[in-house]
C-alpha atoms as a PDB file:
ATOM      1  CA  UNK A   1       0.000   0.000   0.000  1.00  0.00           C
ATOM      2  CA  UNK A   2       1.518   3.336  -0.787  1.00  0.00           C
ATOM      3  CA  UNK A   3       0.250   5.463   2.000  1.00  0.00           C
ATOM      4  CA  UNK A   4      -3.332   6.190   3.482  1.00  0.00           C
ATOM      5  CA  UNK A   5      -2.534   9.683   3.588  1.00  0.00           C
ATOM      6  CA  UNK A   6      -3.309  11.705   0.657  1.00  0.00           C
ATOM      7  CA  UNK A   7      -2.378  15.562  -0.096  1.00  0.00           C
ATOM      8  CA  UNK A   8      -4.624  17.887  -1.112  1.00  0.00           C
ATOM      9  CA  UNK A   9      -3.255  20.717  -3.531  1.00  0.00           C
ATOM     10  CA  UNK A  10      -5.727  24.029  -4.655  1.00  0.00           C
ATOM     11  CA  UNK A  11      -6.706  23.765  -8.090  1.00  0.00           C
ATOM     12  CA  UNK A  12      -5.218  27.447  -8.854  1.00  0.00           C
ATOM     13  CA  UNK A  13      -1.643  26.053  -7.925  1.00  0.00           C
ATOM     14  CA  UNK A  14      -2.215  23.384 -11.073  1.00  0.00           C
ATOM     15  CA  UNK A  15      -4.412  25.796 -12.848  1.00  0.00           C
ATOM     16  CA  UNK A  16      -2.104  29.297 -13.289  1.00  0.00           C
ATOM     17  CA  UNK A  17      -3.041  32.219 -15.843  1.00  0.00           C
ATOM     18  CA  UNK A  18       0.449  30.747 -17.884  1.00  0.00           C
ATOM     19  CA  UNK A  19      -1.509  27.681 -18.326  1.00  0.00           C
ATOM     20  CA  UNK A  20      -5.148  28.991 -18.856  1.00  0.00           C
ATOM     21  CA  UNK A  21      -4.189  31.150 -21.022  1.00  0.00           C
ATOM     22  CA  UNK A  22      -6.094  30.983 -24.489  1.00  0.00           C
ATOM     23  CA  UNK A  23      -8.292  27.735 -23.237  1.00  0.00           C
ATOM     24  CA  UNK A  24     -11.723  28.194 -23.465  1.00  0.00           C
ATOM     25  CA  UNK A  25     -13.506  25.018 -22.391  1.00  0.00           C
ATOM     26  CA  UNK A  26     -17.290  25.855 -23.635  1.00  0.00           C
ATOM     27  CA  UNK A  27     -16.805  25.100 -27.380  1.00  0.00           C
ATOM     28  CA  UNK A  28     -15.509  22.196 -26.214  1.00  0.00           C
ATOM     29  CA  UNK A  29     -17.980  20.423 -23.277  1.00  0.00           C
ATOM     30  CA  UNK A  30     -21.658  21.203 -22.681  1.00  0.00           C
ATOM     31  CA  UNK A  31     -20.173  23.320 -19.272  1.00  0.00           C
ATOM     32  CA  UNK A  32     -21.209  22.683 -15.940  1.00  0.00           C
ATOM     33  CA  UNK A  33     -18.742  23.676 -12.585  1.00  0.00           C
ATOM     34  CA  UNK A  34     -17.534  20.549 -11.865  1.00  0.00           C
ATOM     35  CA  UNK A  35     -16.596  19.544 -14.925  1.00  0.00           C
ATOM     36  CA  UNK A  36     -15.159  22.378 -16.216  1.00  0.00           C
ATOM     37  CA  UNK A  37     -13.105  21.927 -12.930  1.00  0.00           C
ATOM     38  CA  UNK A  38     -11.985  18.574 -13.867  1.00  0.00           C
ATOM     39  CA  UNK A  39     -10.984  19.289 -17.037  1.00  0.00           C
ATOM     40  CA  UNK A  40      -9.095  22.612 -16.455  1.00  0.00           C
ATOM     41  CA  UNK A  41      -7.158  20.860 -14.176  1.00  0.00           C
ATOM     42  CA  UNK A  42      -6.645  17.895 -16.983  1.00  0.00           C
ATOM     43  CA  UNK A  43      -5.388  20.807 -19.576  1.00  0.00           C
ATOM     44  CA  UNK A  44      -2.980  22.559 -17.207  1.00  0.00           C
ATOM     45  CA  UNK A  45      -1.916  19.030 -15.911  1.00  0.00           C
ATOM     46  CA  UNK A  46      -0.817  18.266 -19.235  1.00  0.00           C
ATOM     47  CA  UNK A  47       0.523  21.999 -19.969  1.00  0.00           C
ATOM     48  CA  UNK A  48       2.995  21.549 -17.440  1.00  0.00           C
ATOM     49  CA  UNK A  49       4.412  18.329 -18.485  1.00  0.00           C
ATOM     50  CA  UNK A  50       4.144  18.672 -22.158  1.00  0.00           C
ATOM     51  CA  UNK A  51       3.967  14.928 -23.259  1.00  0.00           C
ATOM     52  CA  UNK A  52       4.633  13.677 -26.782  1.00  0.00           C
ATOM     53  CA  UNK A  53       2.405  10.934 -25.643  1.00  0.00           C
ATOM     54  CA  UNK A  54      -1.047  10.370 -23.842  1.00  0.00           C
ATOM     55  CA  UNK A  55      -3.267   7.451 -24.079  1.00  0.00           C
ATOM     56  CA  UNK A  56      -6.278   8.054 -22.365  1.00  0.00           C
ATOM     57  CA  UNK A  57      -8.417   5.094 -21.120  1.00  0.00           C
ATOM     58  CA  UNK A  58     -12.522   5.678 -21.284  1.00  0.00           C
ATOM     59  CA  UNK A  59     -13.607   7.884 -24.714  1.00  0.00           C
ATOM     60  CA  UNK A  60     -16.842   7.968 -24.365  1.00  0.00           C
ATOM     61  CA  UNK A  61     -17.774  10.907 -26.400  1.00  0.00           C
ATOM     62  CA  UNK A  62     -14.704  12.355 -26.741  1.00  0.00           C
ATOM     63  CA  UNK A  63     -14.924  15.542 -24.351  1.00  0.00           C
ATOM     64  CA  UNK A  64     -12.274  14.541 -22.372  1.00  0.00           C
ATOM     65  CA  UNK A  65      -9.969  13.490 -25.319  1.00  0.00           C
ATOM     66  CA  UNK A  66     -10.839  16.931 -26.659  1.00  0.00           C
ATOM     67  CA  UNK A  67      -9.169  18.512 -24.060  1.00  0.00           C
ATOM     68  CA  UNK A  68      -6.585  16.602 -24.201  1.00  0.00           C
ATOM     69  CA  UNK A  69      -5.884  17.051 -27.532  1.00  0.00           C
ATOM     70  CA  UNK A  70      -5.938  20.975 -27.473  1.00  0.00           C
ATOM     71  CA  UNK A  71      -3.781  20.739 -24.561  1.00  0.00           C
ATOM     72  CA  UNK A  72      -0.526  19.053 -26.211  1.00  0.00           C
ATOM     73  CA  UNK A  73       1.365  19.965 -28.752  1.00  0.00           C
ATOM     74  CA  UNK A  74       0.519  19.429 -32.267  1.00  0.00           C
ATOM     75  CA  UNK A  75       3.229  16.959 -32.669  1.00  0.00           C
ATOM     76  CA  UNK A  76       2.219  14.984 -29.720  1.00  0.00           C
ATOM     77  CA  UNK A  77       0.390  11.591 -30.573  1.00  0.00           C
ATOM     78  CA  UNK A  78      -3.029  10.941 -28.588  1.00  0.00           C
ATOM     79  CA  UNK A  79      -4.403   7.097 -27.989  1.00  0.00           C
ATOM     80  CA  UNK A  80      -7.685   6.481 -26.209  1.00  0.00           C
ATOM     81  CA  UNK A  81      -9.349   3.610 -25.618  1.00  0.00           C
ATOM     82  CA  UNK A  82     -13.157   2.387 -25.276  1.00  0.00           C
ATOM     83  CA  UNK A  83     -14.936  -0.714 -24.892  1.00  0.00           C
ATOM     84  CA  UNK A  84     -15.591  -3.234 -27.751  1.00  0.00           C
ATOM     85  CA  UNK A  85     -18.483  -2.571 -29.760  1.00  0.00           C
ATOM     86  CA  UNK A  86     -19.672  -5.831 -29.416  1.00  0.00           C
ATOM     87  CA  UNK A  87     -19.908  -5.708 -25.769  1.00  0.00           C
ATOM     88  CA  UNK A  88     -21.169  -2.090 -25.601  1.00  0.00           C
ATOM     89  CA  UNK A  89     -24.603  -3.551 -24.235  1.00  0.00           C
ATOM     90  CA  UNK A  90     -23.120  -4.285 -21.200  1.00  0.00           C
ATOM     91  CA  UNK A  91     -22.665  -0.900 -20.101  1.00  0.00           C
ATOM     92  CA  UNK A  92     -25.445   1.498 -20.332  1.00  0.00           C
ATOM     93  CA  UNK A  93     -23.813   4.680 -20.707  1.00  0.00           C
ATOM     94  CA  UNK A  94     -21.595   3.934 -23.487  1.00  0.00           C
ATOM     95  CA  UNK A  95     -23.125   5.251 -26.831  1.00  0.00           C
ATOM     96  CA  UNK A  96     -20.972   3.244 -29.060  1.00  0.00           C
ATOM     97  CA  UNK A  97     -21.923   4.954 -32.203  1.00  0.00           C
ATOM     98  CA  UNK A  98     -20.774   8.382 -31.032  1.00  0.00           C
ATOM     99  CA  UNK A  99     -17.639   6.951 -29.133  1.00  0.00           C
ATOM    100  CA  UNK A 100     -15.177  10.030 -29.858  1.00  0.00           C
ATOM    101  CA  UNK A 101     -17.144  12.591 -31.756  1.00  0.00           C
ATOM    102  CA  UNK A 102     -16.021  15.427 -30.074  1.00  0.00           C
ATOM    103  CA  UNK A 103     -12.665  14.906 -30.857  1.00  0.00           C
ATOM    104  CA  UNK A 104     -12.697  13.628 -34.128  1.00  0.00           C
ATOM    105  CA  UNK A 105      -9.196  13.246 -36.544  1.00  0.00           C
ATOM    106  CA  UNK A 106      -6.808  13.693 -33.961  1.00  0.00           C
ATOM    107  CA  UNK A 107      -6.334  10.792 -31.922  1.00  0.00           C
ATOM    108  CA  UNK A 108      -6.107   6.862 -32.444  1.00  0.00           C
ATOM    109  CA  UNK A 109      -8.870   5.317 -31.476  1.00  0.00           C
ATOM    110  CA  UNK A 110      -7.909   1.829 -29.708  1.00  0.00           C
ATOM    111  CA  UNK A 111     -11.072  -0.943 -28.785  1.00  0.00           C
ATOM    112  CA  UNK A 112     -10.751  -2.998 -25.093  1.00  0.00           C
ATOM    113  CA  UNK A 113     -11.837  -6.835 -26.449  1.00  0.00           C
ATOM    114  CA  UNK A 114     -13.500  -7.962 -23.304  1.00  0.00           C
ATOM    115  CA  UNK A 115     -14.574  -6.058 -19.355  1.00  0.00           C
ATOM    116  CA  UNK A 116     -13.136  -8.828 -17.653  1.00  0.00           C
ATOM    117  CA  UNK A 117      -9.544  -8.351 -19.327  1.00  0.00           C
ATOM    118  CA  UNK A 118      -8.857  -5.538 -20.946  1.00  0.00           C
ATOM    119  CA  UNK A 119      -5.874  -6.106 -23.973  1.00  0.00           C
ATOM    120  CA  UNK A 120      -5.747  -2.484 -25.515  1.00  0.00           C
ATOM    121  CA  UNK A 121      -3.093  -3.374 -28.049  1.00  0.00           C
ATOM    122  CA  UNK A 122      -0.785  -5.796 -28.984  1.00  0.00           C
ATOM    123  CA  UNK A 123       2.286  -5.085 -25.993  1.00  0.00           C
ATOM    124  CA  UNK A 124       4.584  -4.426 -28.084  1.00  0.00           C
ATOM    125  CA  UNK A 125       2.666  -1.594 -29.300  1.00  0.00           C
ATOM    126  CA  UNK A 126       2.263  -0.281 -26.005  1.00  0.00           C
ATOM    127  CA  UNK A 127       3.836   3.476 -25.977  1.00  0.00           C
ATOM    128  CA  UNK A 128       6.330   3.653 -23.060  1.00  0.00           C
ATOM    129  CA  UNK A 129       6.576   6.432 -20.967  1.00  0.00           C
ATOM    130  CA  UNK A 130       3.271   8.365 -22.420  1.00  0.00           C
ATOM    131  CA  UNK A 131       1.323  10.268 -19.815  1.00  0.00           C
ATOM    132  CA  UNK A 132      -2.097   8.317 -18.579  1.00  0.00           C
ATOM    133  CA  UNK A 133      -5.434   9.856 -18.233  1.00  0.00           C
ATOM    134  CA  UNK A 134      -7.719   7.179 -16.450  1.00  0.00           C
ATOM    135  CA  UNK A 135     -11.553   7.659 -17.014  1.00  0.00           C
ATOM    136  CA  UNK A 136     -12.363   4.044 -18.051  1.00  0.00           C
ATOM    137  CA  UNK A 137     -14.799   1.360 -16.047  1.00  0.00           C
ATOM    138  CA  UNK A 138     -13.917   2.972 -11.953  1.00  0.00           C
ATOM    139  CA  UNK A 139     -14.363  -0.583 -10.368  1.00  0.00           C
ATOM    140  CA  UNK A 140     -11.482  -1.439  -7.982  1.00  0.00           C
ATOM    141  CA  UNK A 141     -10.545  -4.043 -10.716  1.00  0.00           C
ATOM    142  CA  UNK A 142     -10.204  -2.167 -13.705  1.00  0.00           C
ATOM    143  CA  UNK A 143      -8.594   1.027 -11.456  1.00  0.00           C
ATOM    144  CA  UNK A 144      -5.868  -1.359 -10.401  1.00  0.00           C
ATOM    145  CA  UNK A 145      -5.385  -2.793 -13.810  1.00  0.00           C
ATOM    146  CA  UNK A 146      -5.066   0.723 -15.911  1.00  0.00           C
ATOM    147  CA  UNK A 147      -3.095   2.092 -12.755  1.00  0.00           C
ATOM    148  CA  UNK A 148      -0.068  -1.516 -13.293  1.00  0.00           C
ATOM    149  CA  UNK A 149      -0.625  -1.144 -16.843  1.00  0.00           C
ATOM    150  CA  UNK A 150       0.576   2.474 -16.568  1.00  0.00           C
ATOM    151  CA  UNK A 151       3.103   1.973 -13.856  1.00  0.00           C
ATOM    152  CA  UNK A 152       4.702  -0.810 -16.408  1.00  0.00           C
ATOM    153  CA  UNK A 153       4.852   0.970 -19.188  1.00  0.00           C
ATOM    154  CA  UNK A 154       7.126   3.517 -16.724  1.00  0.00           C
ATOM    155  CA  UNK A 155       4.425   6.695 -16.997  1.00  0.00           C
ATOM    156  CA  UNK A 156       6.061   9.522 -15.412  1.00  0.00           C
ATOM    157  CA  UNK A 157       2.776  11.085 -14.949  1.00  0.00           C
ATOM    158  CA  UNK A 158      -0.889   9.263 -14.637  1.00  0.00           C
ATOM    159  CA  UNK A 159      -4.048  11.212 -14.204  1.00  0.00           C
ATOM    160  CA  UNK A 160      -7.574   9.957 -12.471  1.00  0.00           C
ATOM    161  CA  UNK A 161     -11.032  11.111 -13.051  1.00  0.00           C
ATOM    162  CA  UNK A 162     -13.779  10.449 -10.597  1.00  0.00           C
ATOM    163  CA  UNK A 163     -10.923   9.228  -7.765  1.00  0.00           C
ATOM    164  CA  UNK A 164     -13.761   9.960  -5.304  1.00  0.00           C
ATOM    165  CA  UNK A 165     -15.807   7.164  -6.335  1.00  0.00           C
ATOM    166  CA  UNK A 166     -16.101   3.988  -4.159  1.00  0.00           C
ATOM    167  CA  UNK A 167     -13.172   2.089  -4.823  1.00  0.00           C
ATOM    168  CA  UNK A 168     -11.051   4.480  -7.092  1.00  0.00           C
ATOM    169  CA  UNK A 169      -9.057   5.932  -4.503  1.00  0.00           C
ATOM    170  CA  UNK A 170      -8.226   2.526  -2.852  1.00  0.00           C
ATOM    171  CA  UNK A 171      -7.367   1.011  -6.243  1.00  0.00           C
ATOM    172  CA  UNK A 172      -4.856   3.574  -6.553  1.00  0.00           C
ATOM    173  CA  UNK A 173      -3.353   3.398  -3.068  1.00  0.00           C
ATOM    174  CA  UNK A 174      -2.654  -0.188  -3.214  1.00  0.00           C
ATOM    175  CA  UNK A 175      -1.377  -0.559  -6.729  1.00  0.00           C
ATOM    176  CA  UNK A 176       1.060   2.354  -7.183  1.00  0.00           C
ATOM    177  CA  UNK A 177       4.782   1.764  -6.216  1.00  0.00           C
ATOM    178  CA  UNK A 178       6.464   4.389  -3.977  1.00  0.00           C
ATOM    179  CA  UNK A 179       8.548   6.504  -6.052  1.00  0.00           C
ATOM    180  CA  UNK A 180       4.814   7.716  -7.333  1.00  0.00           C
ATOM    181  CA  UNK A 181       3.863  10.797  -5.622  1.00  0.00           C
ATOM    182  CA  UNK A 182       0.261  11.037  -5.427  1.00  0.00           C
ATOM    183  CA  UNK A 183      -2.102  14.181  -5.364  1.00  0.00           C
ATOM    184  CA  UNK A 184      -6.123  14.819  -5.416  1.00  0.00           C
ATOM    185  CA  UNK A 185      -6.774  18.545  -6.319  1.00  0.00           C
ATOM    186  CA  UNK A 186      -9.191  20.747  -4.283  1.00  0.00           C
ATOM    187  CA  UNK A 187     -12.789  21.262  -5.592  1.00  0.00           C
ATOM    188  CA  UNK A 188     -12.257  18.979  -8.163  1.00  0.00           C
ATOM    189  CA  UNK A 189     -12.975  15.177  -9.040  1.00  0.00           C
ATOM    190  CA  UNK A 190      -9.131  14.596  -9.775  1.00  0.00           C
ATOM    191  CA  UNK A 191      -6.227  12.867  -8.954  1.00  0.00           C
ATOM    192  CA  UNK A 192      -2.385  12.429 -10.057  1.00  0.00           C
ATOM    193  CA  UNK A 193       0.513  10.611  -9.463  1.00  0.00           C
ATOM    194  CA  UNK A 194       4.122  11.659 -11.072  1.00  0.00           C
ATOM    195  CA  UNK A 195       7.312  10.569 -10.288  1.00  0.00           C
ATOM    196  CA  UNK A 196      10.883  11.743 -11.661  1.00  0.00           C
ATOM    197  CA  UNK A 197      11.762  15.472 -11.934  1.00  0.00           C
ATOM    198  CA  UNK A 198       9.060  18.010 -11.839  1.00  0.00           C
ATOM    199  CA  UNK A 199       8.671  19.877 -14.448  1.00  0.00           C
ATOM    200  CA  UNK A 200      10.175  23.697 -14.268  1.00  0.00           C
ATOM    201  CA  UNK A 201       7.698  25.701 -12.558  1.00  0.00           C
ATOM    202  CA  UNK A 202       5.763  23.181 -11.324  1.00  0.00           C
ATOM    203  CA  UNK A 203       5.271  23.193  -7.905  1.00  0.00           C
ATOM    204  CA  UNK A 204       2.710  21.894  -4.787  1.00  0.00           C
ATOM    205  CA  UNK A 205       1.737  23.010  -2.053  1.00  0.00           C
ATOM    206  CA  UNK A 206      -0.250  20.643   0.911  1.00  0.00           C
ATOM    207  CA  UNK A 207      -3.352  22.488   1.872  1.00  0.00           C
ATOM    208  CA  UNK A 208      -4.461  19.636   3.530  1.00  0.00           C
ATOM    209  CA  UNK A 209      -4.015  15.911   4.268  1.00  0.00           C
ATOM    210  CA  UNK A 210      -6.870  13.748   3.693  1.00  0.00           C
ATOM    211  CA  UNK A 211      -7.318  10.046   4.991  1.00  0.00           C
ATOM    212  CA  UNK A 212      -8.164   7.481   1.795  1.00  0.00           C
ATOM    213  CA  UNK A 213     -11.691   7.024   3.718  1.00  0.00           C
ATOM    214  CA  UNK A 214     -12.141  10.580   3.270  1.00  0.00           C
ATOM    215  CA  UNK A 215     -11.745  10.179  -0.509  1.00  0.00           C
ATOM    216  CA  UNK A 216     -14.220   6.906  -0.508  1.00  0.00           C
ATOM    217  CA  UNK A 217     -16.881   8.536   1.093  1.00  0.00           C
ATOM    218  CA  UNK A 218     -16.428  11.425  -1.901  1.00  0.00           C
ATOM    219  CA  UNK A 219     -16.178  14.052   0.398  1.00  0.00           C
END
């Protein structure tokens, strides 16, 4: 377990003018607080490591792949990956016909074959060191798995969405190594681990320390 003790960091430490600046999230979501929250902190996140690789897990309809792909640089390559097509029924939130609309022509689109074990691609083909944005299935199960497939393929940063739901947080704790420092940002549904040298101008300050039932309880 990697600790039961998680910092909390303000959302305008990840989230400076330098890194807002010229993002506009309407014409990209259908805005409400919360989200637009989320994914300003998912854009600055990724403005202050600059990857040349993401591979997001969970499309859906593409919002959040969206932001990512207005965050990077247009030389950066963008994976994300949804559930098969053929198992779609399982899960009743997952329009399958407009998996990735909003972000349409700039990513690779990659299909899980089954819930029960997820195979995104061929491991060889698996990009090492790309940044992770987890939004797939949040079950313990399938937390833990995206979190060791990331921490194998040696991600120096991974990002969580809704790591206040039941069993996200806990998933986390008990699958990342140690030299993963991990982070949930203030008024926000987020989470993030890096490890390896920050990047300049990045810093954190603990507003807070909050115990991993804390998080479960979505507090």
């Amino acid at each position: 377990m990697y600790t039961t003790k998680i910092p909390l960091v303000s959302k305008n430490e990840i989230c400076t003018p330098e890194r807002m600046e010229g993002f506009d999230l309407e014409p990209l979501i259908a805005y409400d607080r919360l989200m637009g929250n989320d994914y300003e902190t998912l854009h600055c996140l990724l403005r202050a490591f600059n990857p040349n690789k993401v591979i997001e897990v969970g499309t859906h309809l593409g919002r959040g792949t969206k932001v990512i792909c207005d965050a990077v640089a247009a030389e950066a390559t963008v994976y994300s990956v949804e559930l098969f097509e053929s198992l779609a029924h399982l899960v009743s939130v997952h329009p399958m016909e407009r998996t990735g609309e909003r972000a349409k022509g700039r990513y690779t689109q990659f299909w899980a074959d089954e819930i029960g074990r997820i195979d995104y691609y061929p491991k060889s083909d698996l990009p090492m060191s790309a940044v992770w944005f987890i939004d797939g299935e949040h079950s313990y199960s399938s937390v833990m798995r995206d979190t060791e497939r990331a921490v194998t393929s040696n991600a120096p940063l991974i990002i969580y969405h809704d790591f206040k739901k039941e069993g996200v947080a806990t998933a986390v704790v008990n699958t990342l190594p140690e030299r993963y420092e991990l982070w949930c940002v203030e008024n926000t549904r987020m989470g993030f681990a890096f490890h390896g040298r920050e990047p300049k101008g990045f810093t954190l300050t603990v507003i807070a320390m909050g115990n991993l039932e804390h998080y479960e309880l979505g507090d």
